[in-house]
PDB file of N, CA and C in Angstrom:
ATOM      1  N   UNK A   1       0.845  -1.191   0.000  1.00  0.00           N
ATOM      2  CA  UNK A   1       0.000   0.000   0.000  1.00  0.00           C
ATOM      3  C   UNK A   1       0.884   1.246   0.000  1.00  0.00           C
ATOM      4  N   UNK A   2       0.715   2.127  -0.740  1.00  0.00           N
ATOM      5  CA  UNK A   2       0.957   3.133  -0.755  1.00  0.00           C
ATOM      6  C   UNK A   2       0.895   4.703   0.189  1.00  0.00           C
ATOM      7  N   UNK A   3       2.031   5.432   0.702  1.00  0.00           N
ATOM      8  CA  UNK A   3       2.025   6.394   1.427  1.00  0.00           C
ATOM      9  C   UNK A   3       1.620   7.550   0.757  1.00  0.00           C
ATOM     10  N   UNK A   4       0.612   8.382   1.145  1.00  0.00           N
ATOM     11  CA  UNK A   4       0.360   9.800   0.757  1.00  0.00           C
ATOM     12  C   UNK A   4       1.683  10.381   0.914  1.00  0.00           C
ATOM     13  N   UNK A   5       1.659  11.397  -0.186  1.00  0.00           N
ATOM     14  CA  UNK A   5       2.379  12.407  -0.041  1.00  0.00           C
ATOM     15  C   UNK A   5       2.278  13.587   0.740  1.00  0.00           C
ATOM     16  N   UNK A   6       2.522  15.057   0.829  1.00  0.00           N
ATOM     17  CA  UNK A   6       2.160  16.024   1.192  1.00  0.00           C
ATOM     18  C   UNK A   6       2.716  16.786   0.474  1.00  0.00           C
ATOM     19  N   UNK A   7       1.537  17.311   0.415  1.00  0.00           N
ATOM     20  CA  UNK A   7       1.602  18.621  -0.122  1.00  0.00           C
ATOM     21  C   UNK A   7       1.268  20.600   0.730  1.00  0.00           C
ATOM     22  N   UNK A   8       1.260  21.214  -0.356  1.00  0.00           N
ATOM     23  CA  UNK A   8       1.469  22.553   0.487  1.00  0.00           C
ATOM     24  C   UNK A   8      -0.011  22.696   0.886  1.00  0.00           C
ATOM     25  N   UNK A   9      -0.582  21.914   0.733  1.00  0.00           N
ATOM     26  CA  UNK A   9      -2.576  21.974   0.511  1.00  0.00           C
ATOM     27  C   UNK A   9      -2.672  21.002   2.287  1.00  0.00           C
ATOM     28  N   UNK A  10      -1.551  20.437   2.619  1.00  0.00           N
ATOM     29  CA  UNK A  10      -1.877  19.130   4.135  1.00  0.00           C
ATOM     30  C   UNK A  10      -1.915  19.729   5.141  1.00  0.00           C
ATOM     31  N   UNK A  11      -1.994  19.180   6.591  1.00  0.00           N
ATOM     32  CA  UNK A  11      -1.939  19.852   7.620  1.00  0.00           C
ATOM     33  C   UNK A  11      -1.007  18.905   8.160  1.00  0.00           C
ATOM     34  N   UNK A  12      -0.132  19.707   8.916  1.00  0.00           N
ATOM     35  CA  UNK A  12       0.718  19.310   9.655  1.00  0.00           C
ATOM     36  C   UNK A  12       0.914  20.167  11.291  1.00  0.00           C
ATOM     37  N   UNK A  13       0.747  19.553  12.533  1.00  0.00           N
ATOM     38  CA  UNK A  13       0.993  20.266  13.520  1.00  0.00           C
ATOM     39  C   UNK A  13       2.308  19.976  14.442  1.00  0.00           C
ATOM     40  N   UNK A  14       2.845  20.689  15.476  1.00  0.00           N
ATOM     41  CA  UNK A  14       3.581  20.505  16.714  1.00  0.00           C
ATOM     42  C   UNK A  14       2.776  20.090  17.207  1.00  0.00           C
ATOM     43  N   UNK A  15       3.551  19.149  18.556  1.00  0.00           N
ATOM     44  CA  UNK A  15       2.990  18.264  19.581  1.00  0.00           C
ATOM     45  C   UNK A  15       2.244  18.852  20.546  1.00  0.00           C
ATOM     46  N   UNK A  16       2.235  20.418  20.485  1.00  0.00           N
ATOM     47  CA  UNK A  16       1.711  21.283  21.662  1.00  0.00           C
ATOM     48  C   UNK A  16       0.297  21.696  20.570  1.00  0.00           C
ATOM     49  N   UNK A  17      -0.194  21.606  19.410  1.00  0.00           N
ATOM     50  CA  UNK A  17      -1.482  22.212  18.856  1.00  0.00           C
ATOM     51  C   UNK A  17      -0.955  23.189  17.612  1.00  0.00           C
ATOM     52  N   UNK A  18       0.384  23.718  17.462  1.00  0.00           N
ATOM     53  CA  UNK A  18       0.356  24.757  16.623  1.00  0.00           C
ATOM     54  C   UNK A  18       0.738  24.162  15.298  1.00  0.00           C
ATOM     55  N   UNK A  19       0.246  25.361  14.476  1.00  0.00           N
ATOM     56  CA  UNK A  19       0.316  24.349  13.089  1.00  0.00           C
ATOM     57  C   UNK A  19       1.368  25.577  12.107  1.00  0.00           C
ATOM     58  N   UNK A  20       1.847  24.319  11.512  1.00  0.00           N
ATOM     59  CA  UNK A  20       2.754  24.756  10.856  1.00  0.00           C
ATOM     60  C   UNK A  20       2.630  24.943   8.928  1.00  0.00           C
ATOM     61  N   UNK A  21       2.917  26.345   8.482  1.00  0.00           N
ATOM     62  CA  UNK A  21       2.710  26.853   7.512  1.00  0.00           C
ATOM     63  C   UNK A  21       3.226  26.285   6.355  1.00  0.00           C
ATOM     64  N   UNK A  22       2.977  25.118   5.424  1.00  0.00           N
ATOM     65  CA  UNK A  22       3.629  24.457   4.376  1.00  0.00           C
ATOM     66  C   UNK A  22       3.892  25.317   3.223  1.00  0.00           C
ATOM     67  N   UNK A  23       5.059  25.572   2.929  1.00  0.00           N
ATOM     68  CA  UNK A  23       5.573  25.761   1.349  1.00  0.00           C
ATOM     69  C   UNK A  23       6.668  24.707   0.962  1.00  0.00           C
ATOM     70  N   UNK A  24       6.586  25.232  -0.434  1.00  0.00           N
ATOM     71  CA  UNK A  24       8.129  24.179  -1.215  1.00  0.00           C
ATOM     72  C   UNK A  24       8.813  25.112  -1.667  1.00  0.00           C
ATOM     73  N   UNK A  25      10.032  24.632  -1.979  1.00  0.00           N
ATOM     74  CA  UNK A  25      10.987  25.206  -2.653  1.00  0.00           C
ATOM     75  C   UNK A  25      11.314  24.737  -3.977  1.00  0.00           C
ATOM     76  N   UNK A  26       9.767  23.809  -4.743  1.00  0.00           N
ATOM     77  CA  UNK A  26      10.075  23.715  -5.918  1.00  0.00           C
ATOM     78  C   UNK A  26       8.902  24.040  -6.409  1.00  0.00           C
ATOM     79  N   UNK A  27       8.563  23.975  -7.496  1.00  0.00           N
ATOM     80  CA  UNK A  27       7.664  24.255  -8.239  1.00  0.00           C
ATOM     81  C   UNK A  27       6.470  23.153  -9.563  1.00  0.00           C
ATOM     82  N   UNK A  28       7.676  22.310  -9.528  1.00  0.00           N
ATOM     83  CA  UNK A  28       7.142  21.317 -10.830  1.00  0.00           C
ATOM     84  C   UNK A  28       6.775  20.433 -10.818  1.00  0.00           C
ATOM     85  N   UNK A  29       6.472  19.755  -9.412  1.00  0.00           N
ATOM     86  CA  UNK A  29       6.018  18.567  -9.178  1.00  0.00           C
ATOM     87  C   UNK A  29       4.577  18.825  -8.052  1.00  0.00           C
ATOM     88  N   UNK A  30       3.537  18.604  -8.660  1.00  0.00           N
ATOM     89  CA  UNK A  30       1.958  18.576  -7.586  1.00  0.00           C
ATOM     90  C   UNK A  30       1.437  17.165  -7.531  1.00  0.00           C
ATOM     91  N   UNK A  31       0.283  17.302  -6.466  1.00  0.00           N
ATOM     92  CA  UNK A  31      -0.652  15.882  -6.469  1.00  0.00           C
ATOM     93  C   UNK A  31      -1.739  16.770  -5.461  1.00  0.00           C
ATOM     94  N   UNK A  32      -2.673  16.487  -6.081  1.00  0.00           N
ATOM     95  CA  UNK A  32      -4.208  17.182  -5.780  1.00  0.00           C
ATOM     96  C   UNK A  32      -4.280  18.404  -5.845  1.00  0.00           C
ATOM     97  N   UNK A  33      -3.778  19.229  -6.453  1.00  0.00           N
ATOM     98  CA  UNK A  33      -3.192  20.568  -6.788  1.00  0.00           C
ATOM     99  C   UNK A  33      -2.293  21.494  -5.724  1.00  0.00           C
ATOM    100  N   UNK A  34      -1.672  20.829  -5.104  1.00  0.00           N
ATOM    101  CA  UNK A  34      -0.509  21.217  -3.836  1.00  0.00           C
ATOM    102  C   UNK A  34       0.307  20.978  -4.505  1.00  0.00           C
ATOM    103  N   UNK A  35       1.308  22.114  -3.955  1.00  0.00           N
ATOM    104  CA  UNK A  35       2.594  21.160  -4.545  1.00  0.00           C
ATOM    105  C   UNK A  35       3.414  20.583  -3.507  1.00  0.00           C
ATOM    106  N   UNK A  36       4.553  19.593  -3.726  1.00  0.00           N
ATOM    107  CA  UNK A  36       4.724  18.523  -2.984  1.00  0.00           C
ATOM    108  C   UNK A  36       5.572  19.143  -1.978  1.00  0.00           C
ATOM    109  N   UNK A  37       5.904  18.869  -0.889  1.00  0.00           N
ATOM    110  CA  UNK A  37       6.912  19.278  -0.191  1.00  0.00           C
ATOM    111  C   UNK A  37       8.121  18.860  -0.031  1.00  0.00           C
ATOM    112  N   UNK A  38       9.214  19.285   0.138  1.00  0.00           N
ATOM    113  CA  UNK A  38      10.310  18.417   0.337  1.00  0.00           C
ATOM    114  C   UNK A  38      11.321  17.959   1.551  1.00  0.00           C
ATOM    115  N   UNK A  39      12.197  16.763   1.681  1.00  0.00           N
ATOM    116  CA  UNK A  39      12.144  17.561   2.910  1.00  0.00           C
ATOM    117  C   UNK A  39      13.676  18.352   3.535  1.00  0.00           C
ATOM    118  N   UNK A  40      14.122  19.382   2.070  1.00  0.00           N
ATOM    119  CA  UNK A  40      15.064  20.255   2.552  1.00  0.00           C
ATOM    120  C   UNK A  40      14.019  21.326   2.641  1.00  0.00           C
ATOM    121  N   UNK A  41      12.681  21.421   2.949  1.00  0.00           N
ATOM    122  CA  UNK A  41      11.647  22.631   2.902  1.00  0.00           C
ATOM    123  C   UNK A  41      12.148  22.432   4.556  1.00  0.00           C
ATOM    124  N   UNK A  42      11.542  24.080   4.880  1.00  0.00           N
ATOM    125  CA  UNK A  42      11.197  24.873   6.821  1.00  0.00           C
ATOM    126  C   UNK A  42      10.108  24.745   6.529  1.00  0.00           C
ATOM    127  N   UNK A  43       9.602  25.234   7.634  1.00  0.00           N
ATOM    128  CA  UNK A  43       7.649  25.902   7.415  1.00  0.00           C
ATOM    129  C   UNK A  43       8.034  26.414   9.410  1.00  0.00           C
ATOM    130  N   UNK A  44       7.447  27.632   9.018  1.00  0.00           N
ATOM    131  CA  UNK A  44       6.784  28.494  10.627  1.00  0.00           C
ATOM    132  C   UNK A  44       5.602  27.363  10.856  1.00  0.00           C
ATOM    133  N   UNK A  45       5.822  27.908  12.312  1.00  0.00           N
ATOM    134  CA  UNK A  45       4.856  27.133  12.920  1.00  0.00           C
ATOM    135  C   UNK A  45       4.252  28.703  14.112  1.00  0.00           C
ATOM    136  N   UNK A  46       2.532  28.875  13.488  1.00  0.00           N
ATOM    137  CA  UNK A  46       1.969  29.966  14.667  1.00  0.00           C
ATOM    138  C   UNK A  46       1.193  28.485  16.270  1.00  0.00           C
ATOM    139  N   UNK A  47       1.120  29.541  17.257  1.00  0.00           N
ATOM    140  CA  UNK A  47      -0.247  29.400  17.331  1.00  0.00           C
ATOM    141  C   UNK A  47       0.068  27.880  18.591  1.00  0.00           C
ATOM    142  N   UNK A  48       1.630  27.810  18.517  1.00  0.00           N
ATOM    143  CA  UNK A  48       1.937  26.607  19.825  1.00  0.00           C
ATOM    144  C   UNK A  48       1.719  27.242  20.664  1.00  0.00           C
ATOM    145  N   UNK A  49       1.137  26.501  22.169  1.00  0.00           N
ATOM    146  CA  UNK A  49       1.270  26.875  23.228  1.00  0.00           C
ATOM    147  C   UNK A  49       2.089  26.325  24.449  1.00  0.00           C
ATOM    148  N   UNK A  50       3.257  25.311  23.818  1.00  0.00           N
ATOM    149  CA  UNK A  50       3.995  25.216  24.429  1.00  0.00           C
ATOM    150  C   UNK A  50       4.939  26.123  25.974  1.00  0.00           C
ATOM    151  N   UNK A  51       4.596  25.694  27.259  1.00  0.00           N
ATOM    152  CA  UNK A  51       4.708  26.389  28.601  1.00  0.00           C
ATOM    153  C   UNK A  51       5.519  25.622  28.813  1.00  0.00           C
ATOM    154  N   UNK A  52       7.390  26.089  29.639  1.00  0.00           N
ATOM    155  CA  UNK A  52       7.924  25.527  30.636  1.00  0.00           C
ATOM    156  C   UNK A  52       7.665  25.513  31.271  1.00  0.00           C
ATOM    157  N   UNK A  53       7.849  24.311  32.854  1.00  0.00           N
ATOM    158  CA  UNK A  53       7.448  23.995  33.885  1.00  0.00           C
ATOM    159  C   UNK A  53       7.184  25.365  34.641  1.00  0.00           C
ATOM    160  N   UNK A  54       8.477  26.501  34.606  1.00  0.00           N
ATOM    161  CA  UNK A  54       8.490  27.484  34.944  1.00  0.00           C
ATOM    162  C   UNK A  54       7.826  28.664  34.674  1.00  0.00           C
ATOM    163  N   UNK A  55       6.755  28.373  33.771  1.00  0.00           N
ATOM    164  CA  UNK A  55       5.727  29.002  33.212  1.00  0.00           C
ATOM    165  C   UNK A  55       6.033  30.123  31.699  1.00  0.00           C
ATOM    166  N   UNK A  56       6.927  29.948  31.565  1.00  0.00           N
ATOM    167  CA  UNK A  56       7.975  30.897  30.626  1.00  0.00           C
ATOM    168  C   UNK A  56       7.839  30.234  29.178  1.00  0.00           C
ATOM    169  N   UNK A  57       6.880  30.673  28.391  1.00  0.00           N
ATOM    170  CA  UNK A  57       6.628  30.433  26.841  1.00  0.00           C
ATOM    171  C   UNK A  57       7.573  30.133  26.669  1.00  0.00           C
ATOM    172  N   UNK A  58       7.615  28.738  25.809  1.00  0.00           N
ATOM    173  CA  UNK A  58       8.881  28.418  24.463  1.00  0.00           C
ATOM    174  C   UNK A  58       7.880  27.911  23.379  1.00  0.00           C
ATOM    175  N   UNK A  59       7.226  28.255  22.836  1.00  0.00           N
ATOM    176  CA  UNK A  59       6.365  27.564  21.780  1.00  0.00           C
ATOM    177  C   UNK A  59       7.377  27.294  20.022  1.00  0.00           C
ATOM    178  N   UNK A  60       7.064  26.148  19.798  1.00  0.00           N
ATOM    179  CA  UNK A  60       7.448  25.778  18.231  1.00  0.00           C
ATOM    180  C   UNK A  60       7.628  26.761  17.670  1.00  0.00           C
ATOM    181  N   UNK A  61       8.180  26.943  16.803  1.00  0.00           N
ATOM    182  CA  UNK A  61       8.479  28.291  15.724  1.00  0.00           C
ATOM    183  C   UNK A  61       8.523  27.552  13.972  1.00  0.00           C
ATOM    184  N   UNK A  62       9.420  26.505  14.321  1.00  0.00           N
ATOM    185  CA  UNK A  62       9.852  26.175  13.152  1.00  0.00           C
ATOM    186  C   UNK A  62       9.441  24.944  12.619  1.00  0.00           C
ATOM    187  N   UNK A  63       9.614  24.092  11.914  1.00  0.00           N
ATOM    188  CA  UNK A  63       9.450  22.272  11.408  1.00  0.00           C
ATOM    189  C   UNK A  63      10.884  22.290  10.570  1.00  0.00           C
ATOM    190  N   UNK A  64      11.234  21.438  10.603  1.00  0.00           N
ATOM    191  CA  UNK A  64      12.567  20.721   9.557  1.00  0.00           C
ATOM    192  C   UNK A  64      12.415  19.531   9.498  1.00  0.00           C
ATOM    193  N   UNK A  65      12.121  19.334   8.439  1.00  0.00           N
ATOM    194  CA  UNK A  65      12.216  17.213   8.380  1.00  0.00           C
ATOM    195  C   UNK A  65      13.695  16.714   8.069  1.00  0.00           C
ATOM    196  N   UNK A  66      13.402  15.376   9.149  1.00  0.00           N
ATOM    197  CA  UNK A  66      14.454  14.889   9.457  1.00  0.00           C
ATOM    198  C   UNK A  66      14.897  13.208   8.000  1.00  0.00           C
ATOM    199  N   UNK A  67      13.320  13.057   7.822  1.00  0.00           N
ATOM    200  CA  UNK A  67      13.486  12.184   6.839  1.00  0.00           C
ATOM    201  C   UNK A  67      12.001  11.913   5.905  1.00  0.00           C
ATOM    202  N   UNK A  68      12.365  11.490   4.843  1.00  0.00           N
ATOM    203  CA  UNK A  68      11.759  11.681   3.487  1.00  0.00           C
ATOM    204  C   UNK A  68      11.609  10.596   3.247  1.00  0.00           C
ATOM    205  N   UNK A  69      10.595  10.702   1.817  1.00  0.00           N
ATOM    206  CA  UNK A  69      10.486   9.245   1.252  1.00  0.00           C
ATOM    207  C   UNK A  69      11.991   8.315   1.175  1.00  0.00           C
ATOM    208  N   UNK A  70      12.111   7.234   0.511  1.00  0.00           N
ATOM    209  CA  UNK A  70      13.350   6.917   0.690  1.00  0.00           C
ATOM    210  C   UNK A  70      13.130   6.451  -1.109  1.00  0.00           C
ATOM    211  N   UNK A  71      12.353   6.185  -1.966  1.00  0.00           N
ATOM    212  CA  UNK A  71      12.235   6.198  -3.184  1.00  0.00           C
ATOM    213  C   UNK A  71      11.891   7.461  -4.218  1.00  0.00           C
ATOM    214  N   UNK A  72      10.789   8.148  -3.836  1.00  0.00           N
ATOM    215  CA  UNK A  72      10.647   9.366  -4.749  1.00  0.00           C
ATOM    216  C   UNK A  72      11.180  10.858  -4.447  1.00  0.00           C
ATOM    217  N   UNK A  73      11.474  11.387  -5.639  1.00  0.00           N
ATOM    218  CA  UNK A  73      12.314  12.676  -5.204  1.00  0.00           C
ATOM    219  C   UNK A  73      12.261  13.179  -6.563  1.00  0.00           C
ATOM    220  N   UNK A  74      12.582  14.890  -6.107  1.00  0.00           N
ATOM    221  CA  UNK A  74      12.302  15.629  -6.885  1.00  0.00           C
ATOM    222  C   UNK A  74      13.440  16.241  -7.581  1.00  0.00           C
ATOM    223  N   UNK A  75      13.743  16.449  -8.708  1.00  0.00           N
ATOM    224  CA  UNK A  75      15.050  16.850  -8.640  1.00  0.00           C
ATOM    225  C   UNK A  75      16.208  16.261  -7.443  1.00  0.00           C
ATOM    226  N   UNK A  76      16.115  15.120  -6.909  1.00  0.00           N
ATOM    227  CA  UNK A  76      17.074  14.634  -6.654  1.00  0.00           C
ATOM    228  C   UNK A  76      16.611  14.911  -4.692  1.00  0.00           C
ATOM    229  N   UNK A  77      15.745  15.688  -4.561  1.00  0.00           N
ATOM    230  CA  UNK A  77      15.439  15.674  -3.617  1.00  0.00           C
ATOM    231  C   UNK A  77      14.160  14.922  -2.645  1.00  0.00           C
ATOM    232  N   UNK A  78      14.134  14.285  -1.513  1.00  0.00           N
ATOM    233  CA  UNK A  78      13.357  13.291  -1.048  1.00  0.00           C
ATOM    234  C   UNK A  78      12.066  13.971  -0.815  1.00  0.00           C
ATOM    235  N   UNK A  79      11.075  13.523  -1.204  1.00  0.00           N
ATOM    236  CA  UNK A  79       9.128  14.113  -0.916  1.00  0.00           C
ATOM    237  C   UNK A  79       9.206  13.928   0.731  1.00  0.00           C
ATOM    238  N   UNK A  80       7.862  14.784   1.208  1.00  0.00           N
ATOM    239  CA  UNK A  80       7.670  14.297   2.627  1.00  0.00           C
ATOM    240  C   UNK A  80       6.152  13.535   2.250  1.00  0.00           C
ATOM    241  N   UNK A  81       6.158  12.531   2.947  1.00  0.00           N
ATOM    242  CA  UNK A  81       4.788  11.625   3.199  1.00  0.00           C
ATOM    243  C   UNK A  81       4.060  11.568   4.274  1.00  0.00           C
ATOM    244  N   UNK A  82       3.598  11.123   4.160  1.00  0.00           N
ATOM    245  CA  UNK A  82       2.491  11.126   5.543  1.00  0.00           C
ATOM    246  C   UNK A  82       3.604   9.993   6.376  1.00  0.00           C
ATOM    247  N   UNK A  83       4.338   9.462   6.286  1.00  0.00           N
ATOM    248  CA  UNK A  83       4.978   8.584   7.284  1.00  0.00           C
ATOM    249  C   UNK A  83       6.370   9.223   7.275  1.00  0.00           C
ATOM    250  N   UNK A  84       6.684  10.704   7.005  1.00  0.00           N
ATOM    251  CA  UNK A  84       7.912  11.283   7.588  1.00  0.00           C
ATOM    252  C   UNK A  84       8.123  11.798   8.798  1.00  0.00           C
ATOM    253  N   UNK A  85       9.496  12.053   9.225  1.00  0.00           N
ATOM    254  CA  UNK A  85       9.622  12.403  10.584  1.00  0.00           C
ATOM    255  C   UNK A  85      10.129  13.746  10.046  1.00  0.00           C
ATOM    256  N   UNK A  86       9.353  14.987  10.967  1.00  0.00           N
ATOM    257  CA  UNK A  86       9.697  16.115  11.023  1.00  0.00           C
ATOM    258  C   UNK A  86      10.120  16.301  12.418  1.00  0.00           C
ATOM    259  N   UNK A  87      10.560  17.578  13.163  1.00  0.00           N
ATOM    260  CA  UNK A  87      10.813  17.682  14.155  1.00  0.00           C
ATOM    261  C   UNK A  87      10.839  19.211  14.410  1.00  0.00           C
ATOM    262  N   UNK A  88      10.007  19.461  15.216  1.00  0.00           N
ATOM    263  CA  UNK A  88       9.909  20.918  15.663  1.00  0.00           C
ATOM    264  C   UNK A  88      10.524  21.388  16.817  1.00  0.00           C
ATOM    265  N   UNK A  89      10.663  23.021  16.651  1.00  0.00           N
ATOM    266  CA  UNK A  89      11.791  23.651  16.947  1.00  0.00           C
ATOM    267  C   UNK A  89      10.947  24.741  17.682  1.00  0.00           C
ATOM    268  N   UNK A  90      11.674  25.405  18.605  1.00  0.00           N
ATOM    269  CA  UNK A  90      11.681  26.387  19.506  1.00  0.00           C
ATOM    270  C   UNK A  90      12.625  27.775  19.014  1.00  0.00           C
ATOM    271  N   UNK A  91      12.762  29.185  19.603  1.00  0.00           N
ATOM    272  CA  UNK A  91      13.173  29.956  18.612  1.00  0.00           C
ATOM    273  C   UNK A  91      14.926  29.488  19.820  1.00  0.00           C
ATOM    274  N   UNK A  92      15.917  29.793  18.787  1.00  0.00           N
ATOM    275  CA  UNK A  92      17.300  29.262  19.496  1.00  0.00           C
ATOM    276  C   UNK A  92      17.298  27.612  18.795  1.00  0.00           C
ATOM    277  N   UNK A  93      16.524  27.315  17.603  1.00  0.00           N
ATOM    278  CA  UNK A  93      17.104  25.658  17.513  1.00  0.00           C
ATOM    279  C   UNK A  93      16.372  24.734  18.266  1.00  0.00           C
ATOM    280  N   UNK A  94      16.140  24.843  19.039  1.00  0.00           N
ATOM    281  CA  UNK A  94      15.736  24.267  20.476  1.00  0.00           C
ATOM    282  C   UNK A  94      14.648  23.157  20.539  1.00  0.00           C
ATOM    283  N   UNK A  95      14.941  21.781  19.988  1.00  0.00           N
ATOM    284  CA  UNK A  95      14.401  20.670  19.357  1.00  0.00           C
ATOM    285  C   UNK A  95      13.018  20.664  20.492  1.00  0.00           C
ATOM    286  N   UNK A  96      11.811  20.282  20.261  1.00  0.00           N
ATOM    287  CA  UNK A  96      10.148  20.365  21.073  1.00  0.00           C
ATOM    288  C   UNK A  96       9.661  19.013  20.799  1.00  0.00           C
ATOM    289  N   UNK A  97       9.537  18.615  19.869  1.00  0.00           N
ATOM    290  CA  UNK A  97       8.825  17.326  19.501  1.00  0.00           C
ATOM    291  C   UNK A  97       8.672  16.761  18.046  1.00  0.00           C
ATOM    292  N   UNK A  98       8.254  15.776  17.578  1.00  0.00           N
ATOM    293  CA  UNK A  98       7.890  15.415  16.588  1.00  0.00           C
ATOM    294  C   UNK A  98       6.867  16.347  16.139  1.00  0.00           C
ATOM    295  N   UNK A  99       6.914  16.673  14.695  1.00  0.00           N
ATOM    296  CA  UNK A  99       5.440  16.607  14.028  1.00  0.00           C
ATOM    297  C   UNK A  99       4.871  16.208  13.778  1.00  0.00           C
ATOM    298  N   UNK A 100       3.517  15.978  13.735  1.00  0.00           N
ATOM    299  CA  UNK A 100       2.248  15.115  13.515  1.00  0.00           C
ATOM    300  C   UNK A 100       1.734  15.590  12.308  1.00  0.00           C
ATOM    301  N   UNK A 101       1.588  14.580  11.081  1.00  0.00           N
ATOM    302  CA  UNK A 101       0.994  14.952   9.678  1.00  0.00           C
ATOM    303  C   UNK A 101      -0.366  14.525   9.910  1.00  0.00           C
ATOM    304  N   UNK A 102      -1.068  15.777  10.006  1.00  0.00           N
ATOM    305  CA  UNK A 102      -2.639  15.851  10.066  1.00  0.00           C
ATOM    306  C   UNK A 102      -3.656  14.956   9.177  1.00  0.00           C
ATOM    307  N   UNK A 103      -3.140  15.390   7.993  1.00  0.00           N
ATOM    308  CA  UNK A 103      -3.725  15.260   6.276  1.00  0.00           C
ATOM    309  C   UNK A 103      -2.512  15.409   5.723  1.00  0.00           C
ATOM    310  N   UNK A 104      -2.641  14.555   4.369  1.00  0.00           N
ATOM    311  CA  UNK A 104      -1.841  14.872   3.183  1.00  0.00           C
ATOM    312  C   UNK A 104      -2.698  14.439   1.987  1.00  0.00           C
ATOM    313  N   UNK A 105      -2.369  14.059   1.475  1.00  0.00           N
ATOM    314  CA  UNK A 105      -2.683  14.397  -0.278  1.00  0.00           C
ATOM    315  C   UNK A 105      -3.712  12.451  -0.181  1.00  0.00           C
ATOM    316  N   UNK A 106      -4.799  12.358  -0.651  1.00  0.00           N
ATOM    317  CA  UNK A 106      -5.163  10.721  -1.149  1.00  0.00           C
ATOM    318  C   UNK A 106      -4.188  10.269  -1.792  1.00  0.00           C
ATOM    319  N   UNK A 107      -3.529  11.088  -2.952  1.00  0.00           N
ATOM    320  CA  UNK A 107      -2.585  10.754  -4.237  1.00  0.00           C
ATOM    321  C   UNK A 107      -1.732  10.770  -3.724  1.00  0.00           C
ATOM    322  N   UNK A 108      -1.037   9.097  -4.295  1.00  0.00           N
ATOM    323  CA  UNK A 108       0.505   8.614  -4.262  1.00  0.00           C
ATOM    324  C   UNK A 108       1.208   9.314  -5.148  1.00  0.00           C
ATOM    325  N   UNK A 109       0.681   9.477  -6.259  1.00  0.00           N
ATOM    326  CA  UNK A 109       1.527   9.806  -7.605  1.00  0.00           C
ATOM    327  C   UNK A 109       1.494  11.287  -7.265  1.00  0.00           C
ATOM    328  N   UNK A 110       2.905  11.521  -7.930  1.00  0.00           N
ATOM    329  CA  UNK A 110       2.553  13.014  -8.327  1.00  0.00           C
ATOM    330  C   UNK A 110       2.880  13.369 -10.027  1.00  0.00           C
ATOM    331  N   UNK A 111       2.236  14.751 -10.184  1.00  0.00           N
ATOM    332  CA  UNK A 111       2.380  14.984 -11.622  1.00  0.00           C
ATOM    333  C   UNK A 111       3.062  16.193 -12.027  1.00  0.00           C
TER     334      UNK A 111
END
């Protein structure tokens, strides 16, 4: 069976609720009219409410995926799927949690 892709059209959140803003950095490859993401793509993340114990906001800022399809790629670069690992960030780098892929695309293929 086949893994969805994602596209700039999916939802993807941090482990604390905030969701993070999908773009690509390519252009020529879509599936359901998104285009695909990759995973040398960022995306902001609004809207975490991530609290230290100490009560002192650190909420997500950022996403960076850590790993990609391991067969399709775009120009040489790996798609993100619904079974990639992203990992969200705090402002300073500051690793928070996995991302959770909400939705992505029905379509395996892209065109």
């Amino acid at each position: 069976m086949a893994i969805p892709v994602l596209t700039t059209l999916g939802t993807v959140i941090c482990p604390h609720g905030g969701q993070a803003s999908l773009s690509s950095g390519q252009d020529k490859a879509e599936a359901e009219g998104g285009k695909l993401v990759l995973v040398s793509d960022e995306h902001s993340i609004a809207g975490c409410a991530f609290t230290l114990p100490s009560g002192t906001p650190q909420p997500c800022v950022k996403l960076k995926w850590q790993v990609g399809a391991m067969q399709t790629t775009v120009n040489g670069t790996a798609v993100v799927t619904q079974a990639s690992v992203g990992l969200c960030y705090a402002a300073g780098d500051i690793p928070q949690g996995p991302a959770v892929v909400v939705s992505a695309a029905a379509q395996t293929m892209a065109t």
